[in-house]
PDB file of N, CA and C in Angstrom:
ATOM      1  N   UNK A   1     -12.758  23.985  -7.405  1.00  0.00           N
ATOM      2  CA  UNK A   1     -12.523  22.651  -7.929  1.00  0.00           C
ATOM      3  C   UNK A   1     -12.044  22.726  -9.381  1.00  0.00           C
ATOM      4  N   UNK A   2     -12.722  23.868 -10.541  1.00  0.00           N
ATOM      5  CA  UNK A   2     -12.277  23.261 -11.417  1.00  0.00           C
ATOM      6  C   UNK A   2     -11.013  24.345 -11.923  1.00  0.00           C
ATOM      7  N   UNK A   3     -10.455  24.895 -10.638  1.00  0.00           N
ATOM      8  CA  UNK A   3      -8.987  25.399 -10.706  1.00  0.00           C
ATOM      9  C   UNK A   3      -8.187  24.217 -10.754  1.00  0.00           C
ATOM     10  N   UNK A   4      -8.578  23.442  -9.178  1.00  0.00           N
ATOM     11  CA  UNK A   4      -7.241  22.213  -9.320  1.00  0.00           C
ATOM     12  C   UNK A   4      -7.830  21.303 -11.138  1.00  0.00           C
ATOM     13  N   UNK A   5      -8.578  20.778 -11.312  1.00  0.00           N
ATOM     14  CA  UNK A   5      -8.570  20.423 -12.439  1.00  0.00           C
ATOM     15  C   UNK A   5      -8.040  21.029 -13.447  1.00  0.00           C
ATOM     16  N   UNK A   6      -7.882  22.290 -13.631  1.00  0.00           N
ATOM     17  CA  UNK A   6      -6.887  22.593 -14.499  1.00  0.00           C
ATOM     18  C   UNK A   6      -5.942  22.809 -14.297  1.00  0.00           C
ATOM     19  N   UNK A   7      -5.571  22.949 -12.969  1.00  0.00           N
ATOM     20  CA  UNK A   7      -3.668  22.428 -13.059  1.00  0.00           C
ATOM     21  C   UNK A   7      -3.701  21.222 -13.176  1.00  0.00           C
ATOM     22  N   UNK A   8      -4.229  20.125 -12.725  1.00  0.00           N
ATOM     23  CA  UNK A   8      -3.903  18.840 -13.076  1.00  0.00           C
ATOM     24  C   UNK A   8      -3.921  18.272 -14.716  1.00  0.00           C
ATOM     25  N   UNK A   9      -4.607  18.893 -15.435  1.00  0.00           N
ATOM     26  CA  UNK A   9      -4.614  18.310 -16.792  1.00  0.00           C
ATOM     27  C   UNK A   9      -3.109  19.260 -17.474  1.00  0.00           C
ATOM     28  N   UNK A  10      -3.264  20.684 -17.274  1.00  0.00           N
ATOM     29  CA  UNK A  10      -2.051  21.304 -17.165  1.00  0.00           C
ATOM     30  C   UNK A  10      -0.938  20.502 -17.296  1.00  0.00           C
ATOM     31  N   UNK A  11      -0.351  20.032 -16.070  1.00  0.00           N
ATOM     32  CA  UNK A  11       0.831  19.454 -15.321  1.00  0.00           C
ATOM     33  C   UNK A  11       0.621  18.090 -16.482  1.00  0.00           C
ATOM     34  N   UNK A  12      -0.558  17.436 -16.636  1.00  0.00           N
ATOM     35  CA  UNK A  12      -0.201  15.839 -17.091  1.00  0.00           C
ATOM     36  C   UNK A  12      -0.173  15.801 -18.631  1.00  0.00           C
ATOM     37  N   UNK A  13      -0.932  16.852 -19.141  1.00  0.00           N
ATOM     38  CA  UNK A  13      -1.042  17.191 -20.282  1.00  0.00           C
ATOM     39  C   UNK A  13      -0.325  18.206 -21.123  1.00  0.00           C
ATOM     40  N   UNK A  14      -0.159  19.531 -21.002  1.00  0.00           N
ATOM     41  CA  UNK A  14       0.437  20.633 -21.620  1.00  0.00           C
ATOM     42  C   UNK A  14       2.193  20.339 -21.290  1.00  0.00           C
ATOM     43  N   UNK A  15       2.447  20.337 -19.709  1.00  0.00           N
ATOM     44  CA  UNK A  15       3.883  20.789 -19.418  1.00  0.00           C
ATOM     45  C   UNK A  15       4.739  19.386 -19.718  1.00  0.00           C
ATOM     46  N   UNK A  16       5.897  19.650 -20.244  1.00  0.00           N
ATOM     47  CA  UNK A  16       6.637  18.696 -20.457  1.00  0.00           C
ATOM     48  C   UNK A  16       7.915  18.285 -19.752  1.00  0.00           C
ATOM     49  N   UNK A  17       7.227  18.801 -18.238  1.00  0.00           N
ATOM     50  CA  UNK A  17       8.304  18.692 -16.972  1.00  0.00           C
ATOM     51  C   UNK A  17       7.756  16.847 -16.600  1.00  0.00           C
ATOM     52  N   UNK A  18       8.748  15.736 -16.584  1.00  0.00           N
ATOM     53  CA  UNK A  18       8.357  14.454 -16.478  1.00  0.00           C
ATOM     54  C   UNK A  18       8.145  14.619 -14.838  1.00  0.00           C
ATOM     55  N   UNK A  19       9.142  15.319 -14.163  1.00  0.00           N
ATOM     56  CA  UNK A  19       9.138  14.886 -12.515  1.00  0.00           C
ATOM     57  C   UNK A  19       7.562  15.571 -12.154  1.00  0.00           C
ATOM     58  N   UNK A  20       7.415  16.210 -12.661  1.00  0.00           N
ATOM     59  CA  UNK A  20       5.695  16.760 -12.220  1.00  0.00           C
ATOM     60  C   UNK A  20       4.828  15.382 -12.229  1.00  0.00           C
ATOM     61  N   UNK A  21       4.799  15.282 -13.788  1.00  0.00           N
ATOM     62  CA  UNK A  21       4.055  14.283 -13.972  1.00  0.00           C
ATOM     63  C   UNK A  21       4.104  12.809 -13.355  1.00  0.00           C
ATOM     64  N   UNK A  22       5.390  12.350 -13.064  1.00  0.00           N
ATOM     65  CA  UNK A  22       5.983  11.467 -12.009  1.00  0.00           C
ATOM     66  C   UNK A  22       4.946  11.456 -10.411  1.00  0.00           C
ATOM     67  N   UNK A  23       5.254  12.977 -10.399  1.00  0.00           N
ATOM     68  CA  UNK A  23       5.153  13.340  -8.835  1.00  0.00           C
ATOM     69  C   UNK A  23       3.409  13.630  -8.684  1.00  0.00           C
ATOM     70  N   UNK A  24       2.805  14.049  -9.905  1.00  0.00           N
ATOM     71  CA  UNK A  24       1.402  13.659 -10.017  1.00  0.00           C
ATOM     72  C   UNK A  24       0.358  12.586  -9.834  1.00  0.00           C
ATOM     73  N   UNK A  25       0.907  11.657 -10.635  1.00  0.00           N
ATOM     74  CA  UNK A  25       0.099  10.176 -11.002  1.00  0.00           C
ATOM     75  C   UNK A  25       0.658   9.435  -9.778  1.00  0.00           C
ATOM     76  N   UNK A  26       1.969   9.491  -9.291  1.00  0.00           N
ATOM     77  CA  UNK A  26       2.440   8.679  -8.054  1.00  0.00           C
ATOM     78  C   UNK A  26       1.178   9.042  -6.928  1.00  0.00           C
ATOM     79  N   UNK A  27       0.871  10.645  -6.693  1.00  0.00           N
ATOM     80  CA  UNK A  27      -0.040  11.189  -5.725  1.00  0.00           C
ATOM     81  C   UNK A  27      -1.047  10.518  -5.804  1.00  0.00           C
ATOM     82  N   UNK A  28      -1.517  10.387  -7.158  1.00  0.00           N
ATOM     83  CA  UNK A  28      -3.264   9.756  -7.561  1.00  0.00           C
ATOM     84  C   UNK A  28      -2.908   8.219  -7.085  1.00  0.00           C
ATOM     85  N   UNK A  29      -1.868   7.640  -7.548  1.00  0.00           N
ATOM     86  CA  UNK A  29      -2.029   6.122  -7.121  1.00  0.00           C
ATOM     87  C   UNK A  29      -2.039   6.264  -5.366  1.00  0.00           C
ATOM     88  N   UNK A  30      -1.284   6.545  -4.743  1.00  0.00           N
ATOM     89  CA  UNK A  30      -1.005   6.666  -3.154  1.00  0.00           C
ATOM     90  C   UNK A  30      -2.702   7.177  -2.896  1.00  0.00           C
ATOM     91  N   UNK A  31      -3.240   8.079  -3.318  1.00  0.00           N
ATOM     92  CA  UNK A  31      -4.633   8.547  -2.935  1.00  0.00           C
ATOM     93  C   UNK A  31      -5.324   7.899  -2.964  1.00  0.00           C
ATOM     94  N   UNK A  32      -5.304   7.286  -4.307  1.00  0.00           N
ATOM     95  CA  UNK A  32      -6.796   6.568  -4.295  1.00  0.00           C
ATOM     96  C   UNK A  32      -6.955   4.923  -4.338  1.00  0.00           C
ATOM     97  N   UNK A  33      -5.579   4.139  -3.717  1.00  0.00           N
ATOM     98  CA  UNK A  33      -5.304   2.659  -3.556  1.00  0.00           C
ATOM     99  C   UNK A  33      -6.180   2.477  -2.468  1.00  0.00           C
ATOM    100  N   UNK A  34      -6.136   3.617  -1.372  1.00  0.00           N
ATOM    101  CA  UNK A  34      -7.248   3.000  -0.109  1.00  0.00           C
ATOM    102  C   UNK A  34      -8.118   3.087  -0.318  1.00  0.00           C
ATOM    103  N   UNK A  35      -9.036   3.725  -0.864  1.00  0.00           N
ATOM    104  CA  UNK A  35     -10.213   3.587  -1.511  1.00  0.00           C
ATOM    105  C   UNK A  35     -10.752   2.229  -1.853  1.00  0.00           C
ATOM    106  N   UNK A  36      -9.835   2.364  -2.785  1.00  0.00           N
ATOM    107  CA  UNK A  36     -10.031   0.873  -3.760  1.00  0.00           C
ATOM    108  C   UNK A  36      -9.877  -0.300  -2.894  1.00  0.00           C
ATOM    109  N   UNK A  37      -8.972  -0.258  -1.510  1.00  0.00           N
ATOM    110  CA  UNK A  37      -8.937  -1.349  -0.891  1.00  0.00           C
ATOM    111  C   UNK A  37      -9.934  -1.785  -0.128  1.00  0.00           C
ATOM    112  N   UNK A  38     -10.503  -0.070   0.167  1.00  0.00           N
ATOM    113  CA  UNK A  38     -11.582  -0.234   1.281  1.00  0.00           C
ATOM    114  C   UNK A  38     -12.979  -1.017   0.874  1.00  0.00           C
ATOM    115  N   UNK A  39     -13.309  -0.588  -0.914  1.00  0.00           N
ATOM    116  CA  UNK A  39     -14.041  -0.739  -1.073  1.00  0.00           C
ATOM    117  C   UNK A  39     -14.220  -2.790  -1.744  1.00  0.00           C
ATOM    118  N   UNK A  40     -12.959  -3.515  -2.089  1.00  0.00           N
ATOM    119  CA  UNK A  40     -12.665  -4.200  -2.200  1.00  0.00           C
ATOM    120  C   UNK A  40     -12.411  -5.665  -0.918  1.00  0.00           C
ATOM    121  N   UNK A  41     -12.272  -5.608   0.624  1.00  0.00           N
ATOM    122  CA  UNK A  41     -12.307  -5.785   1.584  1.00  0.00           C
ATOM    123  C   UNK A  41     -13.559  -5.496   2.502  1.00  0.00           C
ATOM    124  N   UNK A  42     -14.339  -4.615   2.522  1.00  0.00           N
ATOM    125  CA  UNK A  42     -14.999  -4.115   3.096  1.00  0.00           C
ATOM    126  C   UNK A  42     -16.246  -5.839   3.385  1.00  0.00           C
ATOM    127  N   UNK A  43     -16.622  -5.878   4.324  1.00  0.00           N
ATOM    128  CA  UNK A  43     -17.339  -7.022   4.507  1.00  0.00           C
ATOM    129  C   UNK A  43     -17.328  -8.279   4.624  1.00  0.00           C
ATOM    130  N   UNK A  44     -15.561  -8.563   4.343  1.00  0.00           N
ATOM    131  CA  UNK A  44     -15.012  -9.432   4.438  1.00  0.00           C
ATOM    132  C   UNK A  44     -14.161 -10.003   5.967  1.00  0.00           C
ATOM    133  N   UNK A  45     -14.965 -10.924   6.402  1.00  0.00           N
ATOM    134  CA  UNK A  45     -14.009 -11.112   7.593  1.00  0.00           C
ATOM    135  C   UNK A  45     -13.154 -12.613   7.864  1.00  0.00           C
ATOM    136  N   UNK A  46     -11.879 -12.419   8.251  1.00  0.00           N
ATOM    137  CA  UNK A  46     -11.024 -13.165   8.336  1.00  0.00           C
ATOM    138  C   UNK A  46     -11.339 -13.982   9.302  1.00  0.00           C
ATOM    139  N   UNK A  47     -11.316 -15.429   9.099  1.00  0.00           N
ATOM    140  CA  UNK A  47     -11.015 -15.807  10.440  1.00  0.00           C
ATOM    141  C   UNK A  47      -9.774 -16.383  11.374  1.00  0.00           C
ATOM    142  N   UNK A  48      -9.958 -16.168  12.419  1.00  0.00           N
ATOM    143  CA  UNK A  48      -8.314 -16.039  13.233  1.00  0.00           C
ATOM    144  C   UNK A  48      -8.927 -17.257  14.248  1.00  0.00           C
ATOM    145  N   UNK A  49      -7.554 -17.214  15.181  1.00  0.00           N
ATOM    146  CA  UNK A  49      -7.636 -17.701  16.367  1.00  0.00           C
ATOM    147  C   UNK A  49      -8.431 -19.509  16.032  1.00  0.00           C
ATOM    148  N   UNK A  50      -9.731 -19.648  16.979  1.00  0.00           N
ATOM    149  CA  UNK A  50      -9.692 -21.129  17.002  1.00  0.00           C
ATOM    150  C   UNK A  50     -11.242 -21.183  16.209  1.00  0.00           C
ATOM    151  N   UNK A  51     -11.134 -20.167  15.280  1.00  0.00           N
ATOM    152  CA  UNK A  51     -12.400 -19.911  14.463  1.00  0.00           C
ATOM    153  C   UNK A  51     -11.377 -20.037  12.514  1.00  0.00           C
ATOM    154  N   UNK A  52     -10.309 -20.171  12.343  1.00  0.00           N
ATOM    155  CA  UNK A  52      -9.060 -20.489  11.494  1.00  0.00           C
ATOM    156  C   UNK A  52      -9.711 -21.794  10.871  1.00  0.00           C
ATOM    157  N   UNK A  53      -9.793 -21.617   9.749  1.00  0.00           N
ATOM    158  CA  UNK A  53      -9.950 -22.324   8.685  1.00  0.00           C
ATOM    159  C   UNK A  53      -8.952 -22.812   7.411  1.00  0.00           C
ATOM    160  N   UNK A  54      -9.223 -23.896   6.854  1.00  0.00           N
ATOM    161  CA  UNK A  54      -8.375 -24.012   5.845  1.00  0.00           C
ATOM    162  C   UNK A  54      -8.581 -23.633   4.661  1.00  0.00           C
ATOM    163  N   UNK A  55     -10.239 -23.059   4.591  1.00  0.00           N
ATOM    164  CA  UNK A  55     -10.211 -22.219   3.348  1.00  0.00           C
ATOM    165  C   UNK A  55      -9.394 -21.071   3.069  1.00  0.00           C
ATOM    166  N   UNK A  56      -8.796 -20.229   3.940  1.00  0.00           N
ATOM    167  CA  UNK A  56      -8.029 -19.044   3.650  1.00  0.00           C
ATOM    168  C   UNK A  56      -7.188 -18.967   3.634  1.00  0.00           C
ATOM    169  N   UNK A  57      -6.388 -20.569   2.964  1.00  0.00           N
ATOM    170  CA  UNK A  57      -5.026 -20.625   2.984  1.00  0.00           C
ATOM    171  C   UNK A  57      -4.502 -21.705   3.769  1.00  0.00           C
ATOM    172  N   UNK A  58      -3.226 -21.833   3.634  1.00  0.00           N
ATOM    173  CA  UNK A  58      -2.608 -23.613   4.764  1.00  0.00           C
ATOM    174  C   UNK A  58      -2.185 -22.327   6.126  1.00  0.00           C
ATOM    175  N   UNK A  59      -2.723 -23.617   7.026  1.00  0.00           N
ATOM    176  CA  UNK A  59      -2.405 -22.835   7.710  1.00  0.00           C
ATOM    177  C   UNK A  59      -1.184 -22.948   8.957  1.00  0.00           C
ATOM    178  N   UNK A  60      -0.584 -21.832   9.332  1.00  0.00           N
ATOM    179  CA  UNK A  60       0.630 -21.560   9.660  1.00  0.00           C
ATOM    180  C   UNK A  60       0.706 -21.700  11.440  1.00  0.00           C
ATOM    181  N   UNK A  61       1.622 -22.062  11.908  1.00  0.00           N
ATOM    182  CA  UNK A  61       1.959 -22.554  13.473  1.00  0.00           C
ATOM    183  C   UNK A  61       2.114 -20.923  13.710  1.00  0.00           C
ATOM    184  N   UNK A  62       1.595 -20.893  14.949  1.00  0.00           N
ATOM    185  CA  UNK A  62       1.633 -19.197  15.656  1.00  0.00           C
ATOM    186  C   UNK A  62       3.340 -18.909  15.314  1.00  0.00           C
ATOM    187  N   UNK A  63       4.230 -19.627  16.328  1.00  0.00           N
ATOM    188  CA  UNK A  63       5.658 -19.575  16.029  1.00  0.00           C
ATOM    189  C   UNK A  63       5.817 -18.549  15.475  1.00  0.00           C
ATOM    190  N   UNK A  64       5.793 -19.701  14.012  1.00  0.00           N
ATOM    191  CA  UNK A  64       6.484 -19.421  12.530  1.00  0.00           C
ATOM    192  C   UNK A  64       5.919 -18.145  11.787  1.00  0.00           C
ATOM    193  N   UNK A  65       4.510 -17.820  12.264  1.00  0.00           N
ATOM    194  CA  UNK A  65       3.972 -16.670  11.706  1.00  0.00           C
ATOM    195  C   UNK A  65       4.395 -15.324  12.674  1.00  0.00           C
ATOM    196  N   UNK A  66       4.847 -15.721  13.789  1.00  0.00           N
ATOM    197  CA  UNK A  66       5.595 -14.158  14.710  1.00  0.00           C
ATOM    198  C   UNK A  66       6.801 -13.859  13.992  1.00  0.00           C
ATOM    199  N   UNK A  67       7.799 -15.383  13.887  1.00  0.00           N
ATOM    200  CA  UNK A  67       9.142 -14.875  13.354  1.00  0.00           C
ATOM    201  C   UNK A  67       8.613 -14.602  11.902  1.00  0.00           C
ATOM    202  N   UNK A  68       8.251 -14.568  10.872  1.00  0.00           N
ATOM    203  CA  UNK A  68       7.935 -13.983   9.467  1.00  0.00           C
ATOM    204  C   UNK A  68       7.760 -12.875   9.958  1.00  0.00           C
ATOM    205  N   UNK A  69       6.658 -11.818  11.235  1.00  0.00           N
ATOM    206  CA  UNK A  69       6.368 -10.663  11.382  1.00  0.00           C
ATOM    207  C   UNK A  69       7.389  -9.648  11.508  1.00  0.00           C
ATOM    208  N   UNK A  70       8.395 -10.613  12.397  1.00  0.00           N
ATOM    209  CA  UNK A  70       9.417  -9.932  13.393  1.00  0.00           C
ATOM    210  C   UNK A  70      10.283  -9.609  12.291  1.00  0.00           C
ATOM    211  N   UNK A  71      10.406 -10.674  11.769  1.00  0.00           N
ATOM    212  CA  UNK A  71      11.540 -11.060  10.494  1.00  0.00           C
ATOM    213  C   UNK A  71      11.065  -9.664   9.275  1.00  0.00           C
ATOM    214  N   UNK A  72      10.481  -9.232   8.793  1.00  0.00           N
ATOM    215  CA  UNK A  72       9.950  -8.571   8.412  1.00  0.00           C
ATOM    216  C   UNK A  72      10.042  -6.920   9.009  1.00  0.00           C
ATOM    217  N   UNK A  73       9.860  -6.386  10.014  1.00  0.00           N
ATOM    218  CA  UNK A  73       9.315  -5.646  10.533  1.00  0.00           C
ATOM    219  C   UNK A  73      11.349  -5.210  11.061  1.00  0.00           C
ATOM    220  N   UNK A  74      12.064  -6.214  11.005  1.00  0.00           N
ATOM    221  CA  UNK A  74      13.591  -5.911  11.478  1.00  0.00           C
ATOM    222  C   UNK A  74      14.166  -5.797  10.414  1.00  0.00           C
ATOM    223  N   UNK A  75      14.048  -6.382   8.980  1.00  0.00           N
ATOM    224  CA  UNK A  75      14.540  -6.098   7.381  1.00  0.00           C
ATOM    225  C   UNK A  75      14.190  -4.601   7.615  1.00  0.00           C
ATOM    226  N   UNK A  76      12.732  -4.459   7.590  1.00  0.00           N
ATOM    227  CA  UNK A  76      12.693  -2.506   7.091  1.00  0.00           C
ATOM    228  C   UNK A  76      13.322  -1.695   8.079  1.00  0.00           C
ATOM    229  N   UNK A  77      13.617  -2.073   9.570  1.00  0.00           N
ATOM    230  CA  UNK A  77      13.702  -1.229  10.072  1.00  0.00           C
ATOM    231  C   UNK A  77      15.652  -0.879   9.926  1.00  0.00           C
ATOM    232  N   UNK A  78      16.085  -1.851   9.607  1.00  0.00           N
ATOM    233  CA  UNK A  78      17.568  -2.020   8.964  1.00  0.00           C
ATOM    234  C   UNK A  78      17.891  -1.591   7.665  1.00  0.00           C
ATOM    235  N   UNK A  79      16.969  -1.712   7.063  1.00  0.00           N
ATOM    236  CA  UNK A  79      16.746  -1.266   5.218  1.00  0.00           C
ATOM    237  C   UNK A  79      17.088   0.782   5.840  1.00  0.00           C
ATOM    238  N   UNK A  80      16.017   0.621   6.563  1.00  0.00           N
ATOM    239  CA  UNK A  80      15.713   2.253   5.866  1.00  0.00           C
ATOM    240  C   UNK A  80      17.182   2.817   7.490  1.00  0.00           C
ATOM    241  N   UNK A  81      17.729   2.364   7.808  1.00  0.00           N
ATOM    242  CA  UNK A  81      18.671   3.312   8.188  1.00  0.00           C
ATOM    243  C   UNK A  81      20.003   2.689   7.515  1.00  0.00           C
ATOM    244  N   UNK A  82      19.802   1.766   6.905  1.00  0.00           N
ATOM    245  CA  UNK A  82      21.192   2.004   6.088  1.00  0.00           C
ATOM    246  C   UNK A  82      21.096   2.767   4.676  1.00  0.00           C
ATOM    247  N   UNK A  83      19.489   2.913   4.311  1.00  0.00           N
ATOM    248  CA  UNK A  83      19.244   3.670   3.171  1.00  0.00           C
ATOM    249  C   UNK A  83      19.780   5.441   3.961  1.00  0.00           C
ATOM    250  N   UNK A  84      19.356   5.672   5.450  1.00  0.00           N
ATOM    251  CA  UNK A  84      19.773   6.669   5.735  1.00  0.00           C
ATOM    252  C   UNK A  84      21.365   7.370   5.799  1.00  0.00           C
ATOM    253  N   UNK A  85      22.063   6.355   5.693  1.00  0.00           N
ATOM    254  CA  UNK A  85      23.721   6.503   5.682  1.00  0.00           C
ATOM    255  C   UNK A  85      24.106   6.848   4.857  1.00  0.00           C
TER     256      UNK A  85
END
């Protein structure tokens, strides 16, 4: 353990390569956001279906909330193969 700790202070501290350090702190955010989500959410339950309330917002016609999904879910899947071209 306190090998990787000293490459990590290493890399963020001593070396003055930016893409390390880029490619470091990006790792720590991606690592440790679920954490934070889990621990932030955790116990919280939504309610759906014919248990849907108006405390958690106005609420939306089934419809209109599939096409936002679909609508959504067909942007990225178009995004990332024209990002592939």
């Amino acid at each position: 353990m306190a090998v990787y700790l000293q490459s990590f202070c290493d890399v963020l501290f001593v070396q003055d390569d930016i893409a390390k350090k880029v490619d470091l702190l990006s790792g720590l955010i991606i690592g440790i956001s679920p954490l934070v989500h889990l621990l932030l959410v955790s116990g919280i339950n939504a309610p759906y279906g014919r248990y849907a309330s108006a405390s958690w917002g106005p609420p939306i016609e089934g419809r209109l909330a599939w096409f936002l999904q679909v609508k959504q879910m067909i942007s990225n899947t178009i995004s990332s193969m024209i990002a592939k071209c």
